[in-house]
Protein backbone atom coordinates (compact mmCIF):
# COMPACT_ATOMS: atom_id res chain seq x y z
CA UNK A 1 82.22 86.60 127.79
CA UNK A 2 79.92 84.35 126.32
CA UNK A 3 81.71 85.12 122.09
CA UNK A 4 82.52 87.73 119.81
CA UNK A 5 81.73 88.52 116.60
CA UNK A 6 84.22 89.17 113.88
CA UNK A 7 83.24 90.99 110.71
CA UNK A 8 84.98 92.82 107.76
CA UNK A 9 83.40 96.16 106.12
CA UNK A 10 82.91 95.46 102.87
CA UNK A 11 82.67 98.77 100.07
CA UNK A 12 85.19 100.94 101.22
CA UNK A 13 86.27 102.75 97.91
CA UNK A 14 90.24 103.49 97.01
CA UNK A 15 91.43 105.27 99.99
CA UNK A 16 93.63 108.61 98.98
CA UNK A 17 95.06 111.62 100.72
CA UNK A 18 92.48 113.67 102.95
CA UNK A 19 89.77 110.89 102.69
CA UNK A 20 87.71 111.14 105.94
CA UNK A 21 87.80 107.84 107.25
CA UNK A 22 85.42 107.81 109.98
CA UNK A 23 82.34 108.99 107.75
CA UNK A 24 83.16 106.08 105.02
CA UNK A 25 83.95 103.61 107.69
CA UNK A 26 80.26 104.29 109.57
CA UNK A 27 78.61 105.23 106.07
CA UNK A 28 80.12 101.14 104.52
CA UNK A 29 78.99 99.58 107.88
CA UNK A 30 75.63 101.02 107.54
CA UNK A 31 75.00 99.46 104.05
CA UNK A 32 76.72 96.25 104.45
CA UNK A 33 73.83 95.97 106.93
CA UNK A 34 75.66 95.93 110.10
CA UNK A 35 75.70 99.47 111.49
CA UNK A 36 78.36 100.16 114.26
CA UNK A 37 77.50 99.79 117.90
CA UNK A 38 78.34 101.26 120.97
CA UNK A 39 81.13 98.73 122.29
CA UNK A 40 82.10 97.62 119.30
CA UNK A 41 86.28 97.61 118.21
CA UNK A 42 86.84 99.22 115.34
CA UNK A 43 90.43 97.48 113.33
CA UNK A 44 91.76 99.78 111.22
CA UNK A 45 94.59 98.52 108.56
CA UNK A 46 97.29 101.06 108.82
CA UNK A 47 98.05 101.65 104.95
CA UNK A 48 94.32 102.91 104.42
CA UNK A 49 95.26 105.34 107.15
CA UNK A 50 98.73 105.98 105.70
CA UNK A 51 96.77 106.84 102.46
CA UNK A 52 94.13 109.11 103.84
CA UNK A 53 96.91 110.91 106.00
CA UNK A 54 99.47 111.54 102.63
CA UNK A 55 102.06 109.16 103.64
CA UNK A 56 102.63 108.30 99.94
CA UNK A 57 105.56 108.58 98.25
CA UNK A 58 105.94 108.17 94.90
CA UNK A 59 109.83 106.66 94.44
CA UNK A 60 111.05 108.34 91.08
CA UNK A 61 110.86 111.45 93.35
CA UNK A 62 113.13 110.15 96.52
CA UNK A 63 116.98 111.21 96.48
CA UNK A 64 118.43 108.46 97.09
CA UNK A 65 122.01 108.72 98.95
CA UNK A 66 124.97 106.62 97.77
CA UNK A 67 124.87 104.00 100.68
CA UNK A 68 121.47 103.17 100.11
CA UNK A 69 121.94 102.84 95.88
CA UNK A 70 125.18 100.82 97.05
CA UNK A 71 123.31 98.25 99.30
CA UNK A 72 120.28 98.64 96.82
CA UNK A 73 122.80 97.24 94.09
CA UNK A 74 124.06 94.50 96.06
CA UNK A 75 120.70 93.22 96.82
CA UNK A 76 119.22 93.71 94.47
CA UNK A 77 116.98 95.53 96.02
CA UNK A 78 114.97 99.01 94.73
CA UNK A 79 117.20 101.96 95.74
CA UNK A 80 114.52 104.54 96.75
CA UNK A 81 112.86 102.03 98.94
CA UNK A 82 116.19 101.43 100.71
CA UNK A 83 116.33 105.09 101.49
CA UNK A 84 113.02 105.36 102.27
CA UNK A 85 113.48 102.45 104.59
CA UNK A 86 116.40 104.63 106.08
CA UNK A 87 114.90 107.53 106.48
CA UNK A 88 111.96 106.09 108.63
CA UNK A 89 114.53 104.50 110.79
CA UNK A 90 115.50 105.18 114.37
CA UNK A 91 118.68 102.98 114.23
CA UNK A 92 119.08 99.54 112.07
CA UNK A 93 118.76 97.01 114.73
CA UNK A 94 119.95 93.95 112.29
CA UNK A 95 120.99 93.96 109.25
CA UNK A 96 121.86 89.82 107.85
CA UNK A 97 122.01 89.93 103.82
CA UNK A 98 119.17 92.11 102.16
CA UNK A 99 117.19 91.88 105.26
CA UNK A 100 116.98 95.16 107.09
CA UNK A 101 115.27 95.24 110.65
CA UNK A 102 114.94 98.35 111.96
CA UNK A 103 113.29 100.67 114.79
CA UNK A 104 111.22 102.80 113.42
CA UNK A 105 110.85 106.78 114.30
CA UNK A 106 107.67 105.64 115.82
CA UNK A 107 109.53 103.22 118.65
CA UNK A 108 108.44 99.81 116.84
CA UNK A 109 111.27 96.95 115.40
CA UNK A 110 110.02 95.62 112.43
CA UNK A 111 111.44 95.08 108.99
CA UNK A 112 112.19 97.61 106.00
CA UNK A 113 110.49 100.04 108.67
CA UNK A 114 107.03 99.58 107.43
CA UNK A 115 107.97 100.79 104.45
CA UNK A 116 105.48 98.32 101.88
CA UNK A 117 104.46 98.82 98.10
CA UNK A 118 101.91 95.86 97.95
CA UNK A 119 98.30 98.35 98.04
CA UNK A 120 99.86 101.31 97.27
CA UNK A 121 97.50 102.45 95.11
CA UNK A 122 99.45 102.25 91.73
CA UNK A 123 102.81 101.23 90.45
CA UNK A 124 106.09 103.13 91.74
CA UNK A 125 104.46 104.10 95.00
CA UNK A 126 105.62 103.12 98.36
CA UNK A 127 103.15 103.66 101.53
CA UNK A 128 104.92 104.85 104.89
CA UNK A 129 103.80 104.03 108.36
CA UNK A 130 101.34 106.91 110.02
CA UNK A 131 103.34 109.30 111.65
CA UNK A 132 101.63 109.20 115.20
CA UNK A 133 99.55 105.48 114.62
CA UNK A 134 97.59 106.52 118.85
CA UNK A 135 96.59 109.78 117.18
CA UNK A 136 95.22 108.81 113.59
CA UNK A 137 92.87 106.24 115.67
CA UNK A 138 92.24 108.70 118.05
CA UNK A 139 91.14 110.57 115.13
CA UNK A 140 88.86 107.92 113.71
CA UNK A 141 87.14 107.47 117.25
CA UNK A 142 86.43 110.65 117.22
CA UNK A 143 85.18 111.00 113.38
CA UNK A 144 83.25 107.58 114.08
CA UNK A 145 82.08 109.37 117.62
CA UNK A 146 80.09 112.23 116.00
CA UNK A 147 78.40 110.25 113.82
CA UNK A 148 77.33 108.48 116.99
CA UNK A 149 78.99 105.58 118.02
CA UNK A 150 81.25 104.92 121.45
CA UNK A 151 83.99 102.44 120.06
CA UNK A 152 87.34 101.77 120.22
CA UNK A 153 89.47 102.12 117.48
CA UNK A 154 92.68 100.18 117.01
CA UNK A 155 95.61 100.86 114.09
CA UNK A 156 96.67 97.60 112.53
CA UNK A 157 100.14 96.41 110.81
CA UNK A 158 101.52 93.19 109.48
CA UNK A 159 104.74 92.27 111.31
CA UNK A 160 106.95 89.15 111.63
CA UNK A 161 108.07 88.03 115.21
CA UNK A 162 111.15 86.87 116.97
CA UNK A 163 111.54 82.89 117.12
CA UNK A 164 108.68 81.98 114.51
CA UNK A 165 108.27 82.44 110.97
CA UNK A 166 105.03 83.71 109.43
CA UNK A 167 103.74 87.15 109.87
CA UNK A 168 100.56 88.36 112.22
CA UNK A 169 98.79 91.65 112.81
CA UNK A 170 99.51 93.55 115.60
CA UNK A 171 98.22 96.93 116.98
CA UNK A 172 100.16 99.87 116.19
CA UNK A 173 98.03 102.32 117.29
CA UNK A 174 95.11 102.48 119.74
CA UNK A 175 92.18 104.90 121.23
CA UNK A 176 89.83 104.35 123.79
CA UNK A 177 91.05 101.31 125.44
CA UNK A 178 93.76 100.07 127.31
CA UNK A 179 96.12 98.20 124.85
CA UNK A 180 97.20 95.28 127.84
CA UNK A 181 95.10 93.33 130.64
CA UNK A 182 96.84 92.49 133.66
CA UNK A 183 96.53 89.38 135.67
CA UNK A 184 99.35 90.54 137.96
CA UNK A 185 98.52 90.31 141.77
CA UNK A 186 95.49 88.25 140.77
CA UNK A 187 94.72 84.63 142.07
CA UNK A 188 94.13 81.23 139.63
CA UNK A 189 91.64 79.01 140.83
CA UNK A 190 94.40 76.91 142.35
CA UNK A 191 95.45 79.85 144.47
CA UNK A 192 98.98 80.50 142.29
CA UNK A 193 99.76 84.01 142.17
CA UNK A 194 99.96 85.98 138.74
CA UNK A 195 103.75 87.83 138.81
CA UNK A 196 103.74 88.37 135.15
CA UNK A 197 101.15 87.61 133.28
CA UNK A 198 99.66 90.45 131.55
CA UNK A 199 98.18 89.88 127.79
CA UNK A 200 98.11 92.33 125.17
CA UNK A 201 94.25 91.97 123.89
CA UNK A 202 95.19 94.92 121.84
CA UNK A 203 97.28 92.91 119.08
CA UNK A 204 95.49 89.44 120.17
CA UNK A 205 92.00 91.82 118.62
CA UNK A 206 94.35 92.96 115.89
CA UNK A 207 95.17 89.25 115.00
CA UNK A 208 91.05 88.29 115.10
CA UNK A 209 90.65 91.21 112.55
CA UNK A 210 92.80 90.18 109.91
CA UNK A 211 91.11 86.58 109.76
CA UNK A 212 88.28 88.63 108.24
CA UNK A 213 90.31 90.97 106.33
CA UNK A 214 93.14 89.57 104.47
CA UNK A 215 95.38 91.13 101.94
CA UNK A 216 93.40 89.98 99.00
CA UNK A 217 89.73 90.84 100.27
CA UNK A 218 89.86 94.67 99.30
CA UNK A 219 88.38 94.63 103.18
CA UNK A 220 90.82 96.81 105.11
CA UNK A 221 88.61 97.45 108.26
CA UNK A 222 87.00 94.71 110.60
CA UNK A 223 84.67 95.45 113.64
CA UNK A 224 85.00 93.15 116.46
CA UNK A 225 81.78 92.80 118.62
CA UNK A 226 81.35 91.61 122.16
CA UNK A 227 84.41 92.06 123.61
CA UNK A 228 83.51 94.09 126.82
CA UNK A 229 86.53 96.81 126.85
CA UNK A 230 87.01 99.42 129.77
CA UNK A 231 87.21 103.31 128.75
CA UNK A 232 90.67 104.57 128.55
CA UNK A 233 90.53 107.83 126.98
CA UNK A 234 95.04 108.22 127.54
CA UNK A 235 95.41 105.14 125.71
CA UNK A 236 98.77 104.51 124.05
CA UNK A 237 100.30 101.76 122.28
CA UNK A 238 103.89 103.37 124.25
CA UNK A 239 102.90 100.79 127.08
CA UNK A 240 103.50 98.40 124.74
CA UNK A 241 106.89 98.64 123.52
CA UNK A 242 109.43 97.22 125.43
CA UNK A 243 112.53 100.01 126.48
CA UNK A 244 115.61 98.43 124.92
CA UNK A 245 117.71 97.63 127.93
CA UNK A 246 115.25 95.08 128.53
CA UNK A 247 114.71 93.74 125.13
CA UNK A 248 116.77 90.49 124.35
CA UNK A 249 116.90 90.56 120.99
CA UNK A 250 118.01 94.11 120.15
């Protein structure tokens, strides 16, 4: 791999519920002057495809439960978020002060459980995590597919990680590649054995992406060029998350 090329889409007007993605993601390629291309990795920002898919939710109209208004109130914290927060929860893994990490319906530990009001498209509004992240890009590979282009498409989020502080994007959804590349059973040049080593290009493309995109830049897409991907039309980002009994810090 002699280099890739990383570059936002630029033009992409306020995303809102039923927007078809795919057509304005192809169509603002196109006149930036840098069309898609077979090969090329397509990184999607999740909350433009929270948007188009109606994940939404304006807060005056959430119920919000006594627990959550009680730990809202002690926090400080806005109570229809908090039960917002709940409701997209699978369990609350930690919970230290007004932090709240949770796993999500969708299988991924993260905090508040996606649940974000920065771009939400207006004031009271708080954007959810897609329901099914593999199948909304599976959607946009398809979209960006009949206007005809091969890619792959891959679902982006901003999440924190265990032992360092700072936030990265990762993948959270996927289509048309294989999320993880596997040295296992392979040889280094010094004739060591790979046991473990297996690398998850999927977020490692997700973290090129947002160097281009940022959460200033109005840019929520980035294309990713030159990186030579293998067709994996069952792609999931399931191989990815790690089954609790084997996760240290849950």
């Amino acid at each position: 791999m002699a280099g890739l090329q990383v570059f936002g889409i630029p033009g992409l007007p306020e995303i809102t519920g039923g927007s078809d993605l795919a057509g304005m993601i192809a169509a603002a390629a196109s006149l930036a002057g840098t069309p898609l291309q077979d090969g090329d990795v397509v990184v999607v920002t999740s909350k433009i495809v929270s948007k188009a898919e109606g994940r939404v939710v304006e807060l005056a109209s959430v119920d919000v439960s006594p627990f959550a208004r009680q730990y809202a109130e002690k926090w400080e914290k806005e109570p229809a978020v908090i039960e917002l927060v709940l409701r997209e929860a699978r369990r609350v893994v930690r919970q230290v002060g007004p932090v709240l990490i949770t796993e999500t319906r969708q299988g991924f530990v993260c905090a508040n459980s996606g649940v974000d009001q920065s771009s939400s498209g207006g004031h009271g509004l708080a954007v959810l995590l897609p329901e099914d992240p593999d199948a909304s890009a599976a959607r946009i590979r398809q979209g960006i597919r009949a206007h005809g282009h091969d890619v792959a498409v891959i679902v982006s989020d901003t999440f924190g990680r265990p032992w360092r502080e700072a936030q990265t994007d990762i993948a959270i959804g996927i289509a048309g590649m294989n999320p993880v590349v596997s040295y296992i059973g392979q040889v280094d040049p010094h004739g060591h054995e790979f046991r473990v080593q297996a690398l998850c290009v999927a977020d490692e493309l997700a973290g090129a992406a947002e160097l281009v995109k940022g959460n200033l830049s109005r840019v929520p897409v980035a294309v990713i060029r030159g990186y030579h991907w293998e067709h994996d039309n069952e792609a999931t980002m399931r191989l990815v998350i790690r089954e609790s009994e084997r996760d240290l810090f849950r």
